[in-house]
N, C-alpha and C. Protein backbone atom coordinates (compact mmCIF):
# COMPACT_ATOMS: atom_id res chain seq x y z
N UNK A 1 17.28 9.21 6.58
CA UNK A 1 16.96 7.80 6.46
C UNK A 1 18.27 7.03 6.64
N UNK A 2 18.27 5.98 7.42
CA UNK A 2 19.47 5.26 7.27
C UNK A 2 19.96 4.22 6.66
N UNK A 3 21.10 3.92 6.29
CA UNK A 3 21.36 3.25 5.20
C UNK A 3 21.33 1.81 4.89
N UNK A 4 20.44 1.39 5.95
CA UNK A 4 19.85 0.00 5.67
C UNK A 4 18.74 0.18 4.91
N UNK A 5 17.69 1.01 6.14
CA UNK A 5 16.28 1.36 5.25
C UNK A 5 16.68 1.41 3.44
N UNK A 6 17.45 2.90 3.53
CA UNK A 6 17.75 3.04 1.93
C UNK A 6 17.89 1.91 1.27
N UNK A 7 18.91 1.44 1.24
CA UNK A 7 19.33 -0.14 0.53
C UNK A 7 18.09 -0.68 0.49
N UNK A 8 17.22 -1.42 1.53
CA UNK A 8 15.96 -2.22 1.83
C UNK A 8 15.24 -1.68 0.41
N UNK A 9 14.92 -0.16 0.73
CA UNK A 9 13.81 0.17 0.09
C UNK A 9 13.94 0.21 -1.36
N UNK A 10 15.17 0.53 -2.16
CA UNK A 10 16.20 0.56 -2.98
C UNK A 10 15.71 -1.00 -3.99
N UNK A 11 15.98 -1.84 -2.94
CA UNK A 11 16.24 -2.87 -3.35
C UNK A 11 14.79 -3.84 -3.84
N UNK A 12 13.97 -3.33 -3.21
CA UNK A 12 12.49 -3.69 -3.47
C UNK A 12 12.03 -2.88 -4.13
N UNK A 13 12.29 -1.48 -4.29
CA UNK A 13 11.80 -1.06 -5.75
C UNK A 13 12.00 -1.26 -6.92
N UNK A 14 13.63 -1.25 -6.80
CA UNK A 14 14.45 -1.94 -8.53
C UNK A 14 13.63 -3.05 -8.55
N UNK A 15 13.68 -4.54 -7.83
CA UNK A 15 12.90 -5.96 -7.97
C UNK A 15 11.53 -5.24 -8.52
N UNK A 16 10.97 -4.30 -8.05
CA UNK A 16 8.99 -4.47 -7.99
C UNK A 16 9.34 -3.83 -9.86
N UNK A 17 10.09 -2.94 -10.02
CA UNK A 17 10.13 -1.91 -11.34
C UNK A 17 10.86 -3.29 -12.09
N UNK A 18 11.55 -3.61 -11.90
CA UNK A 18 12.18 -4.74 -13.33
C UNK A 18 11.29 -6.10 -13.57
N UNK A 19 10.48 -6.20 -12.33
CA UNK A 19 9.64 -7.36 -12.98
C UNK A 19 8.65 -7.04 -13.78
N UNK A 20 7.96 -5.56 -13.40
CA UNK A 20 6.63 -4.99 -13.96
C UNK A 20 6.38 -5.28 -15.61
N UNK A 21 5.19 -4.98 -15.81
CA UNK A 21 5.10 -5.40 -17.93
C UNK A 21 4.57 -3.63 -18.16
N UNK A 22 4.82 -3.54 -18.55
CA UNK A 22 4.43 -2.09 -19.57
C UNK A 22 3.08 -2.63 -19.79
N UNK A 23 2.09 -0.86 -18.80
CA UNK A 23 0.97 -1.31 -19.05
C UNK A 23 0.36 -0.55 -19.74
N UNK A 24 1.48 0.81 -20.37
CA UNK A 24 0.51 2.05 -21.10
C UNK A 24 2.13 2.34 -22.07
N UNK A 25 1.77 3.11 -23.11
CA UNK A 25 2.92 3.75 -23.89
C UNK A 25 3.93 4.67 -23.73
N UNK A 26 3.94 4.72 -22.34
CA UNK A 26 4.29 6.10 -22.15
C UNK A 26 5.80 5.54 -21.23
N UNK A 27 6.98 6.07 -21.51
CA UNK A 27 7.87 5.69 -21.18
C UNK A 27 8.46 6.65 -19.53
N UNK A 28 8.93 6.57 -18.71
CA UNK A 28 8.93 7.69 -17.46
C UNK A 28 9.90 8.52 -18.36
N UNK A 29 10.32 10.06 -18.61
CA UNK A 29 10.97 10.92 -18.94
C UNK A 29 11.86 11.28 -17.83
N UNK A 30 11.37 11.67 -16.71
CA UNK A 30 11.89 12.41 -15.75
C UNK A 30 12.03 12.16 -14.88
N UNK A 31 12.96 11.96 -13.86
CA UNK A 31 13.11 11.53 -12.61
C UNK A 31 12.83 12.84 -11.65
N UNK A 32 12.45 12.54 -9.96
CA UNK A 32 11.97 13.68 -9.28
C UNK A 32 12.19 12.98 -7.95
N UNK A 33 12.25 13.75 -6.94
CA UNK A 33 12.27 13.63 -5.62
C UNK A 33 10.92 14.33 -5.17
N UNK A 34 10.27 13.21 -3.71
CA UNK A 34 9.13 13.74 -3.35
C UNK A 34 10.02 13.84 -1.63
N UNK A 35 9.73 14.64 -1.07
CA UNK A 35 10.34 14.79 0.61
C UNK A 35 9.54 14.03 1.08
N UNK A 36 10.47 14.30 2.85
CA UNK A 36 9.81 13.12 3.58
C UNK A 36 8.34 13.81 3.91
N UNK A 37 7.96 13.15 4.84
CA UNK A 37 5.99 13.73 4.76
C UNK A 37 5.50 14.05 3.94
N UNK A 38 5.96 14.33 2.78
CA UNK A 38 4.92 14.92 1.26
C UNK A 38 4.41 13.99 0.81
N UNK A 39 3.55 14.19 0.17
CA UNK A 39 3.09 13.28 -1.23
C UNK A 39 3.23 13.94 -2.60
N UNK A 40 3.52 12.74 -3.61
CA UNK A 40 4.08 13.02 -4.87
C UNK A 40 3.10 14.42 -5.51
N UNK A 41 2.16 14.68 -5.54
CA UNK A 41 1.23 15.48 -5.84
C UNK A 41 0.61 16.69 -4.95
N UNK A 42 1.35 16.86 -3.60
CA UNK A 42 0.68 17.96 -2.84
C UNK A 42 -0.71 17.59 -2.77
N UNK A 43 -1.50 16.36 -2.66
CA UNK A 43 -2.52 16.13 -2.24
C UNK A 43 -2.65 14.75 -1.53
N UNK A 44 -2.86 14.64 0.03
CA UNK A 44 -2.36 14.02 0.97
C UNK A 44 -3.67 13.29 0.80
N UNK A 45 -3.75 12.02 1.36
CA UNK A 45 -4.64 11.51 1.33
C UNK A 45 -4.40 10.49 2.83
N UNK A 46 -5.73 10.93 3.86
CA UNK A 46 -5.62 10.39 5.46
C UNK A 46 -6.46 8.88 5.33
N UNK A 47 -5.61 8.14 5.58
CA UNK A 47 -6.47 7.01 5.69
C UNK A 47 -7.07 7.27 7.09
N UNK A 48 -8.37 6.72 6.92
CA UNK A 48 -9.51 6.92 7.91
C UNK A 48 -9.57 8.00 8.34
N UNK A 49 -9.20 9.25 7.76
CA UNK A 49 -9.31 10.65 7.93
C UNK A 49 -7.78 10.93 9.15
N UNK A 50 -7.02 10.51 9.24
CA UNK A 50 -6.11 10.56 10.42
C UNK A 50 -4.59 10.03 10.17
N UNK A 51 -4.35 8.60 9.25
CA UNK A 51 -3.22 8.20 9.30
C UNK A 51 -2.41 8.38 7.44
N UNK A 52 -1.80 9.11 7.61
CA UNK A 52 -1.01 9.53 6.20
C UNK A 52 -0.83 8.32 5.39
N UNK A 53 -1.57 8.48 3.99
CA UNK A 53 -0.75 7.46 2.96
C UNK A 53 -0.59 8.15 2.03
N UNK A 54 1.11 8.42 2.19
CA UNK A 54 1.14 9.41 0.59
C UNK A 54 1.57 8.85 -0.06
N UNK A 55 1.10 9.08 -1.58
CA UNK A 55 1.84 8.67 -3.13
C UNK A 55 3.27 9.33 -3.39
N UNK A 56 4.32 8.16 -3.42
CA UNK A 56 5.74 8.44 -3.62
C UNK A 56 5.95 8.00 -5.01
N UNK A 57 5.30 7.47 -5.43
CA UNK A 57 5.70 6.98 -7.32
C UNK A 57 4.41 6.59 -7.18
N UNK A 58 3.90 7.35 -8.25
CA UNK A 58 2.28 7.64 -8.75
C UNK A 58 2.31 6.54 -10.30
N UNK A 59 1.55 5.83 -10.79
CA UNK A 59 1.05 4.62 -11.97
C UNK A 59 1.09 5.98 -12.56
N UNK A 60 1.30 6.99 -12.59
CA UNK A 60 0.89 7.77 -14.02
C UNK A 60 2.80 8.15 -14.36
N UNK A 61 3.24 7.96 -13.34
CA UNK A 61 4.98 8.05 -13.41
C UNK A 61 5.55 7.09 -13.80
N UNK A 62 5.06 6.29 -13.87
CA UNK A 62 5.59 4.97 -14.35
C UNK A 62 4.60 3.96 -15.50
N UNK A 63 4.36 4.62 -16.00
CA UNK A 63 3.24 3.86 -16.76
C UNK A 63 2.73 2.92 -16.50
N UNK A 64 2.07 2.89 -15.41
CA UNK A 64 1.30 2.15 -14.65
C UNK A 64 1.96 1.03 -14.31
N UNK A 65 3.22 1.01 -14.35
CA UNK A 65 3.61 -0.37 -14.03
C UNK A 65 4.41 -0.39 -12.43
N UNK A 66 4.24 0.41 -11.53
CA UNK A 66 4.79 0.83 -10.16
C UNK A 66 3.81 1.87 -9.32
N UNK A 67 3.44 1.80 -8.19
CA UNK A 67 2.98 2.37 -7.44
C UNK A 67 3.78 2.60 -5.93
N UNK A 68 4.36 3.40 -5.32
CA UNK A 68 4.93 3.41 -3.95
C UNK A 68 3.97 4.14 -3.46
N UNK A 69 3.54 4.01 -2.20
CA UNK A 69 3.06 5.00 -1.26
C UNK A 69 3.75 4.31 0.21
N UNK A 70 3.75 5.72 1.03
CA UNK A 70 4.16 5.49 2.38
C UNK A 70 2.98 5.96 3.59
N UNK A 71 2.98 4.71 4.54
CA UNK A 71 2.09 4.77 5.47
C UNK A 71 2.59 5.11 7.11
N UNK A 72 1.84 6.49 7.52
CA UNK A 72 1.98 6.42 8.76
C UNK A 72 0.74 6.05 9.82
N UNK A 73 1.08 5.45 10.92
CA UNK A 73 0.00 4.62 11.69
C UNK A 73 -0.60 5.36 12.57
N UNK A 74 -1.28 6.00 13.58
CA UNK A 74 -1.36 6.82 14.39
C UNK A 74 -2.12 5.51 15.43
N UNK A 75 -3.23 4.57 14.94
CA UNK A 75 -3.82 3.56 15.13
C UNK A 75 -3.90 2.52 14.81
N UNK A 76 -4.27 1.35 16.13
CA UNK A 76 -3.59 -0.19 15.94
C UNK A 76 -4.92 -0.82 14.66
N UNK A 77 -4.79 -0.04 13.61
CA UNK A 77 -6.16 -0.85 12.86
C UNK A 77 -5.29 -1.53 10.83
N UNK A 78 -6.19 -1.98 10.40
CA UNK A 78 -5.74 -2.14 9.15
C UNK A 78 -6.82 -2.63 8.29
N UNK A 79 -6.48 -3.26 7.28
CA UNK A 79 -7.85 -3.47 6.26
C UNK A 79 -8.43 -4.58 6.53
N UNK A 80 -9.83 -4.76 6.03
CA UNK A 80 -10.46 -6.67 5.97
C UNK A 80 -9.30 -7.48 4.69
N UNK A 81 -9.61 -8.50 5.12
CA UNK A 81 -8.90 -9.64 4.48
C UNK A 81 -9.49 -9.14 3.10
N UNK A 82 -8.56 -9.35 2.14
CA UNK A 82 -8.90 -9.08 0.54
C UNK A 82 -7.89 -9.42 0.12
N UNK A 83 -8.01 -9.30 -1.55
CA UNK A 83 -7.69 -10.00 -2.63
C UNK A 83 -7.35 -8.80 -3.54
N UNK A 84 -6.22 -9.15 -4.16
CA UNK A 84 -6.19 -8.27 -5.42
C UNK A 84 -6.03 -8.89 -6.52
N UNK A 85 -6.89 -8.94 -7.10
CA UNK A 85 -7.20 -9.36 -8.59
C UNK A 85 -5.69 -9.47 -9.45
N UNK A 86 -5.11 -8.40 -9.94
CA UNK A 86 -4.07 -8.35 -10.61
C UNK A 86 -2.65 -7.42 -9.94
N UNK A 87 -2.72 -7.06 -8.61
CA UNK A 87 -1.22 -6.50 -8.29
C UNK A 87 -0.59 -7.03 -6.76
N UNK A 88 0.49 -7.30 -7.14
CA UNK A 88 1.32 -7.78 -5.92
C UNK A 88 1.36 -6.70 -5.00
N UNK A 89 1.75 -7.01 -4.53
CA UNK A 89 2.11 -5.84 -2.89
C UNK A 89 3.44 -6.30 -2.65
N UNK A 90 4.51 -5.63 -1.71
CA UNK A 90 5.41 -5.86 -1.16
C UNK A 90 5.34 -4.29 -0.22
N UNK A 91 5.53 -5.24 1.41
CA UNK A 91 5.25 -3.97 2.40
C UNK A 91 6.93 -4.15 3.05
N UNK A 92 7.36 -3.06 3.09
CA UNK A 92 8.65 -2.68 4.33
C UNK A 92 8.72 -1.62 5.47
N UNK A 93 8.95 -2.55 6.47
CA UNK A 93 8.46 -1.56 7.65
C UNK A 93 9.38 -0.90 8.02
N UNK A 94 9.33 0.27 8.00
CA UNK A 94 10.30 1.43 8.28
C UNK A 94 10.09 1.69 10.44
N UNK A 95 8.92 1.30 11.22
CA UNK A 95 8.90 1.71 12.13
C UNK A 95 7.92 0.99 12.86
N UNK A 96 7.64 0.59 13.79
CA UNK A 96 6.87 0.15 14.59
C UNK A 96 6.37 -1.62 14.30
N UNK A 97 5.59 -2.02 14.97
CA UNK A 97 5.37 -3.65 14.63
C UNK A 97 3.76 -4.04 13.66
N UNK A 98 3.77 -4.83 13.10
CA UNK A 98 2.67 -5.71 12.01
C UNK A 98 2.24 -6.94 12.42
N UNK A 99 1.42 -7.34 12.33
CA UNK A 99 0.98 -8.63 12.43
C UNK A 99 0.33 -8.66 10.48
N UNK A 100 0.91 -9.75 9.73
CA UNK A 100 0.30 -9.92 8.75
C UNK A 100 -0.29 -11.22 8.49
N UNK A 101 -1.58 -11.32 7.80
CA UNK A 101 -1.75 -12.88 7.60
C UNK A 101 -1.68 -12.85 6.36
N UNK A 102 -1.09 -13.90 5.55
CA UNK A 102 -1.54 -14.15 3.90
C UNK A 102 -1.52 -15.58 3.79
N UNK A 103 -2.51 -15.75 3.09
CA UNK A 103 -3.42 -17.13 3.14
C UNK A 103 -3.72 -17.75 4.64
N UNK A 104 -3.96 -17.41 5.54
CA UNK A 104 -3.75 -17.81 6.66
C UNK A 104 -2.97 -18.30 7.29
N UNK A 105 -1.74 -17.74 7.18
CA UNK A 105 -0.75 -17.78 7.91
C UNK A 105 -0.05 -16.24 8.63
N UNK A 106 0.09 -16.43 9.52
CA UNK A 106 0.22 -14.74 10.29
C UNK A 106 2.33 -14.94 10.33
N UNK A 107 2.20 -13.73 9.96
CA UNK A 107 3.52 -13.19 10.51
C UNK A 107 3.72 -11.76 11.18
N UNK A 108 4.72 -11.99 11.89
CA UNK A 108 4.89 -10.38 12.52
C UNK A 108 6.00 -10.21 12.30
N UNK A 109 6.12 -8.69 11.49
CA UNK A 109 7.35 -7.82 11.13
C UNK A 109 7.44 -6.43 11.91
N UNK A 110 8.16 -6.56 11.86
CA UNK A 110 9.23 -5.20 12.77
C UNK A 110 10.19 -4.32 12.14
N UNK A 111 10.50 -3.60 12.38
CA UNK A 111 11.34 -2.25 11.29
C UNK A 111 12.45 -3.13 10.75
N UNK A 112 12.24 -3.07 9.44
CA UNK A 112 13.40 -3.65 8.86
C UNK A 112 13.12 -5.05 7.98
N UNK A 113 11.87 -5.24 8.12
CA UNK A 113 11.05 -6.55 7.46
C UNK A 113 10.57 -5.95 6.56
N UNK A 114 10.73 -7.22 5.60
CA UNK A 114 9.71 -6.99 4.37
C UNK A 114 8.72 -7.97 4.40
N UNK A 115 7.72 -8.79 3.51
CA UNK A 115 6.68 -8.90 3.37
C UNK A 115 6.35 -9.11 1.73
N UNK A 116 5.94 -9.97 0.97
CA UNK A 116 5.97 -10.31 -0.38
C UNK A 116 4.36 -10.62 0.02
N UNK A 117 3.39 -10.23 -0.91
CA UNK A 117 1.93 -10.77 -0.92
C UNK A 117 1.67 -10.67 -2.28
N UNK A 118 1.61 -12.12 -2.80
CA UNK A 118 0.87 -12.23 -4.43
C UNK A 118 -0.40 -12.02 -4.72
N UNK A 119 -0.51 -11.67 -5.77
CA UNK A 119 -2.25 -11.16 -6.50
C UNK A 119 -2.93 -12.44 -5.93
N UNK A 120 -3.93 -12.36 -5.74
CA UNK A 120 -5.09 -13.05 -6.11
C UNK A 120 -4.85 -14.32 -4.24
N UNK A 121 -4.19 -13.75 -3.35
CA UNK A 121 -3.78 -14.62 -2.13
C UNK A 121 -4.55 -13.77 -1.15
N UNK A 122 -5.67 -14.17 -0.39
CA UNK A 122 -6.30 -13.24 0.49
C UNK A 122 -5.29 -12.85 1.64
N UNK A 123 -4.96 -11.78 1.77
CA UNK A 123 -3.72 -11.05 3.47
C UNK A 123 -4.54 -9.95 3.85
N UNK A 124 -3.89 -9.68 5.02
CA UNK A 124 -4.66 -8.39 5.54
C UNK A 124 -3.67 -7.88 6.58
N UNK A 125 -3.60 -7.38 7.38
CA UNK A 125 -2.59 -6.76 7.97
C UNK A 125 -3.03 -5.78 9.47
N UNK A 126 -2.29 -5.82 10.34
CA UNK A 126 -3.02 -5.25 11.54
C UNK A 126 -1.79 -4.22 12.07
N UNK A 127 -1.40 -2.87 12.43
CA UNK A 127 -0.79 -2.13 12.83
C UNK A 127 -0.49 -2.71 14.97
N UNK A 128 0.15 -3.21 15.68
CA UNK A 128 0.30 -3.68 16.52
C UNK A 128 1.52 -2.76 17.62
N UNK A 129 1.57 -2.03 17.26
CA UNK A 129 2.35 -0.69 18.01
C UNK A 129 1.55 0.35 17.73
N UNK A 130 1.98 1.47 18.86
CA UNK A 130 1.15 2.58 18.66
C UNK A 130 1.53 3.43 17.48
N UNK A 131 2.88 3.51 16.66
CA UNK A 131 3.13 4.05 15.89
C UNK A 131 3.65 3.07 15.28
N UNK A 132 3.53 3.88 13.28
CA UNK A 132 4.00 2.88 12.57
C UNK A 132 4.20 3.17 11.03
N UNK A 133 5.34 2.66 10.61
CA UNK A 133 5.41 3.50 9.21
C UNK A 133 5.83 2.68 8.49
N UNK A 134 5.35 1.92 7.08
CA UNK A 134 5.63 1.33 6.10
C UNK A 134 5.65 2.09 4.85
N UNK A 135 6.45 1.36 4.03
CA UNK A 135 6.78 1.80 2.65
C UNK A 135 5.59 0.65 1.94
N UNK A 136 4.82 0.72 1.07
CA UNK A 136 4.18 -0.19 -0.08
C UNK A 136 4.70 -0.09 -1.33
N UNK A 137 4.66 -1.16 -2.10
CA UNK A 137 4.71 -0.90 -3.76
C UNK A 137 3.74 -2.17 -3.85
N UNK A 138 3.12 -1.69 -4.97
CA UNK A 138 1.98 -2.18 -5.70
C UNK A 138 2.46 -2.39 -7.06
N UNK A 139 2.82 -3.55 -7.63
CA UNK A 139 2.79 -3.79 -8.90
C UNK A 139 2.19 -4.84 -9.65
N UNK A 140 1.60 -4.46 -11.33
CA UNK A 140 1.56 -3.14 -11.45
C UNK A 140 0.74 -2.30 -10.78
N UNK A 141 0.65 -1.22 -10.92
CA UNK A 141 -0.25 -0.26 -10.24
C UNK A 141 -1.42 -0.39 -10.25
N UNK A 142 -2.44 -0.88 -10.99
CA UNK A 142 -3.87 -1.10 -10.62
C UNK A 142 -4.31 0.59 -10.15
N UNK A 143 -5.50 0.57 -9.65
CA UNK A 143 -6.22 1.73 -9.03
C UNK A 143 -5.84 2.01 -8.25
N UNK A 144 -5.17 1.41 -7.04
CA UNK A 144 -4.75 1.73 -5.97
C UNK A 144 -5.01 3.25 -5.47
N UNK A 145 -4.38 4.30 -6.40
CA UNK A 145 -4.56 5.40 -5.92
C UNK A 145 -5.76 6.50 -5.78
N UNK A 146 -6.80 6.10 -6.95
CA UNK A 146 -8.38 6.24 -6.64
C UNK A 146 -8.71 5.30 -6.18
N UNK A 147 -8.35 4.08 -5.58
CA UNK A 147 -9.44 3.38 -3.97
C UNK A 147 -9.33 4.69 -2.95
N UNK A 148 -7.94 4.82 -2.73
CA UNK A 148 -7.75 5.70 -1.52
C UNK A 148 -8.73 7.18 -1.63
N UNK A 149 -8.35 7.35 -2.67
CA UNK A 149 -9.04 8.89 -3.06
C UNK A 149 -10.37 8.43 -2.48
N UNK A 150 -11.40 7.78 -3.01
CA UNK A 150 -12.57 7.56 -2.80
C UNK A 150 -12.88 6.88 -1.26
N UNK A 151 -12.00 6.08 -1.05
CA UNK A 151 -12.42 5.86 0.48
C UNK A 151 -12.15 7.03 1.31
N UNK A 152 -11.33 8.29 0.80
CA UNK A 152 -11.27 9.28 1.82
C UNK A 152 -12.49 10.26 1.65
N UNK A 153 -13.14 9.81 0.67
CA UNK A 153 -14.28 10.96 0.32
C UNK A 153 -15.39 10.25 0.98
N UNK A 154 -15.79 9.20 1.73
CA UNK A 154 -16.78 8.92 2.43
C UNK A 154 -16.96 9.50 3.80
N UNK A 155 -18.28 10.47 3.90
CA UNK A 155 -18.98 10.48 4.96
C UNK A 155 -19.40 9.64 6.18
N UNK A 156 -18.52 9.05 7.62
CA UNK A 156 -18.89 8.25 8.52
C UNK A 156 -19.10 7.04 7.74
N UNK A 157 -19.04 6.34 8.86
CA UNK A 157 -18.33 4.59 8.44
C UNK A 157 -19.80 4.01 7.25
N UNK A 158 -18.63 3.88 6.41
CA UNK A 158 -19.66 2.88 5.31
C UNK A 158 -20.12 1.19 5.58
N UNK A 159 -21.00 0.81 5.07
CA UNK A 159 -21.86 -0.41 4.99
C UNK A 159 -20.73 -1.38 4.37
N UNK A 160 -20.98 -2.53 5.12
CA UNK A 160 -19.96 -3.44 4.31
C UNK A 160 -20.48 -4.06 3.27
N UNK A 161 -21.52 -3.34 2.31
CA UNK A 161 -21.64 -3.30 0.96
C UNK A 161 -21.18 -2.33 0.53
N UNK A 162 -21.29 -1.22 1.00
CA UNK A 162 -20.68 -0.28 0.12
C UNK A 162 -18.71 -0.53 -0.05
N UNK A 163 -18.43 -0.84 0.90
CA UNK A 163 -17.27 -1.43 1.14
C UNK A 163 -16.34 -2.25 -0.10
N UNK A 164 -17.24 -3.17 -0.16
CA UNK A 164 -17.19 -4.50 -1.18
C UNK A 164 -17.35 -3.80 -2.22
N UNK A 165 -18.19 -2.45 -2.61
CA UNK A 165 -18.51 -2.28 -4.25
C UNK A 165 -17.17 -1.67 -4.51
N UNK A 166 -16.89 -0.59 -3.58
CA UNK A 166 -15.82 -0.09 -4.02
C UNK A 166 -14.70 -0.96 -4.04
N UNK A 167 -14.33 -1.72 -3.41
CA UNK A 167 -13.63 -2.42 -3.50
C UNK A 167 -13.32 -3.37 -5.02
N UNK A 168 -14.33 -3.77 -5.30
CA UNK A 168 -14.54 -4.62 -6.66
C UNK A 168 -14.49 -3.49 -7.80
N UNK A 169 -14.36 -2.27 -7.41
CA UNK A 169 -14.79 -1.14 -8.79
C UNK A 169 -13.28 -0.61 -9.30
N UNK A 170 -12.46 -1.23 -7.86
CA UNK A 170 -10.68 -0.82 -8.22
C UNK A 170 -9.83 -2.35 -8.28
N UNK A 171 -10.54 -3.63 -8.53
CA UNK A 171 -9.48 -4.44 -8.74
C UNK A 171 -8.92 -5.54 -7.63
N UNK A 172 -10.01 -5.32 -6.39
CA UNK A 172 -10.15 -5.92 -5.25
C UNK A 172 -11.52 -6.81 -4.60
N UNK A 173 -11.29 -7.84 -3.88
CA UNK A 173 -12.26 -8.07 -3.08
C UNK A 173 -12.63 -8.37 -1.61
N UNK A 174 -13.23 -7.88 -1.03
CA UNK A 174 -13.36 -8.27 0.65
C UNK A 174 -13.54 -9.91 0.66
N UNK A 175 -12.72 -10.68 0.94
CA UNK A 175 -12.75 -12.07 1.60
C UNK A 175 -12.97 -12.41 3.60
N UNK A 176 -13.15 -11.34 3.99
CA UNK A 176 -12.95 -11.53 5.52
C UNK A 176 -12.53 -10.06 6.41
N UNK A 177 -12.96 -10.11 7.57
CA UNK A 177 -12.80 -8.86 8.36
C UNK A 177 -11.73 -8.78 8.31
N UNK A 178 -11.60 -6.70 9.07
CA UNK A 178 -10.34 -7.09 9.51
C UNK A 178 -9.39 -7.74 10.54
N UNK A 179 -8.85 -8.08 11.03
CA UNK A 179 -7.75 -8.77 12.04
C UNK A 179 -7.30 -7.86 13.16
N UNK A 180 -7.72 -8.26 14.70
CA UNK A 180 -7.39 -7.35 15.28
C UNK A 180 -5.71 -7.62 16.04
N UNK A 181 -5.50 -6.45 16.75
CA UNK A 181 -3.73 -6.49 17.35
C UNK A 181 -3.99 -7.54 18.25
């Protein structure tokens, strides 16, 4: 990794971890390294069965007050417009280009951009290169990491009700499709 990324990523985790509130009793004990392509847990989870989002700092490592996962793109797609009830996002793009909207306003980031999206502000985000790799943190952590679990356990494309339930069952809501490249 090079030593901008580092710093970048460094620098938006300390910010996402020192603003967070203690959301459980449990203080982190142990520090750990997860490698590159792994996920924190040896259990990978493919968005849309194909593009890697692994858990790099798991809400159960941090007492729920931090979530990292890292995304690789294989495809120009991304989520419907939504809302998160109670956790910020902050995305840094390690590789390839974004188109993001939040509140309806679009921006496009490129390796080396970050990206601030507050709770409760509808954004959505579109992958716009053929490859593409962001860092996320989610704070605090919310469900985040059983949405993914459960959207990877669906059988062929779900109903955009079923969509919306799950969505509302982890702390989110569908406000709008997704956004194409």
């Amino acid at each position: 990794m090079n030593r901008r990324i580092f710093i970048g990523a460094g620098l938006a985790l300390s910010s996402a971890a020192a603003l967070g509130k203690k959301l459980s009793g449990k203080d982190p004990k142990k520090g750990f390294v997860v490698k590159a392509g792994k996920d924190r847990f040896e259990q990978p989870i493919k968005y849309r069965g194909v593009n890697p989002n692994d858990v790099k700092i798991s809400a159960k490592d941090s007492g729920g007050q931090l979530t990292v996962l890292e995304y690789v793109g294989f495809e120009k797609i991304g989520p419907p417009l939504h809302v998160h009830f109670d956790q910020d996002e902050t995305f840094y793009v390690i590789e390839g280009e974004y188109l993001f909207v939040l509140d309806g306003e679009r921006f496009k980031l490129s390796a080396g951009d970050t990206i601030f999206l507050p709770r409760k502000v509808p954004h959505t985000w579109v992958q716009l290169s053929d490859k593409g790799k962001l860092v996320y943190f989610l704070q605090p952590s919310g469900q985040m990491e059983e949405f993914f679990k459960k959207m990877n356990t669906l059988q062929g494309p779900p109903t955009p009700e079923l969509i919306q339930e799950i969505h509302l069952a982890h702390g989110m809501k569908v406000v709008g499709p997704p956004i194409e490249p």
